[in-house]
Every structure is written in structure tokens, then in C-alpha cells.
Protein backbone atom coordinates (compact mmCIF):
# COMPACT_ATOMS: atom_id res chain seq x y z
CA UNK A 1 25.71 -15.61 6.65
CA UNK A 2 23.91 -17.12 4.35
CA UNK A 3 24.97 -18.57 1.27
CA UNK A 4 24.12 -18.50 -2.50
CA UNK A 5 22.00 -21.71 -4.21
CA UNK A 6 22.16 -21.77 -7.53
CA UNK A 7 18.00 -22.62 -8.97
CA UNK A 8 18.92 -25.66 -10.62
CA UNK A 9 20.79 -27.25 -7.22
CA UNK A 10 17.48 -26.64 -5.41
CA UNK A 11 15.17 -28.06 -8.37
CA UNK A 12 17.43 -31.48 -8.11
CA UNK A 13 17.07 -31.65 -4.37
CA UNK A 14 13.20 -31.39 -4.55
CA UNK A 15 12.47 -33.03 -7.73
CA UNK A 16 12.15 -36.39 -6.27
CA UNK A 17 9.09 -35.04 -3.39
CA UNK A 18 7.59 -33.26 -6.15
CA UNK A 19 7.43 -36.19 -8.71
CA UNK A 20 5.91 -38.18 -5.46
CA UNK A 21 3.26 -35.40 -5.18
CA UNK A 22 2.08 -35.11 -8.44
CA UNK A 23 1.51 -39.06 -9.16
CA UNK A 24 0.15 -38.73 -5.79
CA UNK A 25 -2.48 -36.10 -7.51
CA UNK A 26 -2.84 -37.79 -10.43
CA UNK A 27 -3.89 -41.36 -8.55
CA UNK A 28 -6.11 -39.01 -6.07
CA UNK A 29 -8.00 -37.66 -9.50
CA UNK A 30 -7.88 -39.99 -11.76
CA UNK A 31 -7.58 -43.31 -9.63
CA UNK A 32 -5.03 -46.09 -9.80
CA UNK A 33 -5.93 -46.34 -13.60
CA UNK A 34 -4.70 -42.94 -14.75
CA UNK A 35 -6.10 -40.89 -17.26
CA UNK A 36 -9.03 -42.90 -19.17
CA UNK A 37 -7.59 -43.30 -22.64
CA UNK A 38 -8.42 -41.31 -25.45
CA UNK A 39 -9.04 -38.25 -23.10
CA UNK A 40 -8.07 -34.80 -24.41
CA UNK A 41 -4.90 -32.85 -23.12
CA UNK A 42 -7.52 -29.60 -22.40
CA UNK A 43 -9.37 -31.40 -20.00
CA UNK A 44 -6.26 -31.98 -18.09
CA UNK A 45 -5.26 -29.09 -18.47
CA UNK A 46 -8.73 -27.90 -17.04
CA UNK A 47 -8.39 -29.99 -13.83
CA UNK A 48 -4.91 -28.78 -13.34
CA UNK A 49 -6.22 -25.26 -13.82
CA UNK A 50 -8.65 -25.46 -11.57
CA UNK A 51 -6.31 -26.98 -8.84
């Protein structure tokens, strides 16, 4: 039978592979640089939009 997970017990067991993936994204877009300085928060939120 199967048994009841609370939301936040299954957010800490997967937030480490999901902080992995999305600086894994980030390097992928941006390169090992990040985000050029100076660049506004709606173009990133354009590129993640359009992901």
C-alpha cells in the first residue's frame, strides 16, 4: 500500500539534482562566465521562458 509523502519531504530529497541541473543550464547558456554583467532580469526571464 502505498504511503503518504508530505511535498516538502520530496522537495528536500530532489533539491540537490535540481540545483545540479539548473547551474548545469545556466553554464550550457550562458558559459562558464555566467550572466554578462549588467544584463537585465527580463532577458532571463525571456530565455527561461522560452525553455
Amino acid at each position: 500500500m502505498a504511503t503518504k509523502t508530505e511535498p516538502n519531504e520530496i522537495l528536500q530529497s530532489v533539491a540537490p539534482q535540481l540545483d545540479a541541473m539548473a547551474n548545469n543550464l545556466l553554464q550550457q547558456v550562458y558559459g562558464e562566465e555566467g550572466l554578462p554583467w549588467g544584463t537585465p532580469f527580463s532577458e532571463l526571464e525571456d530565455v527561461s521562458i522560452s525553455i
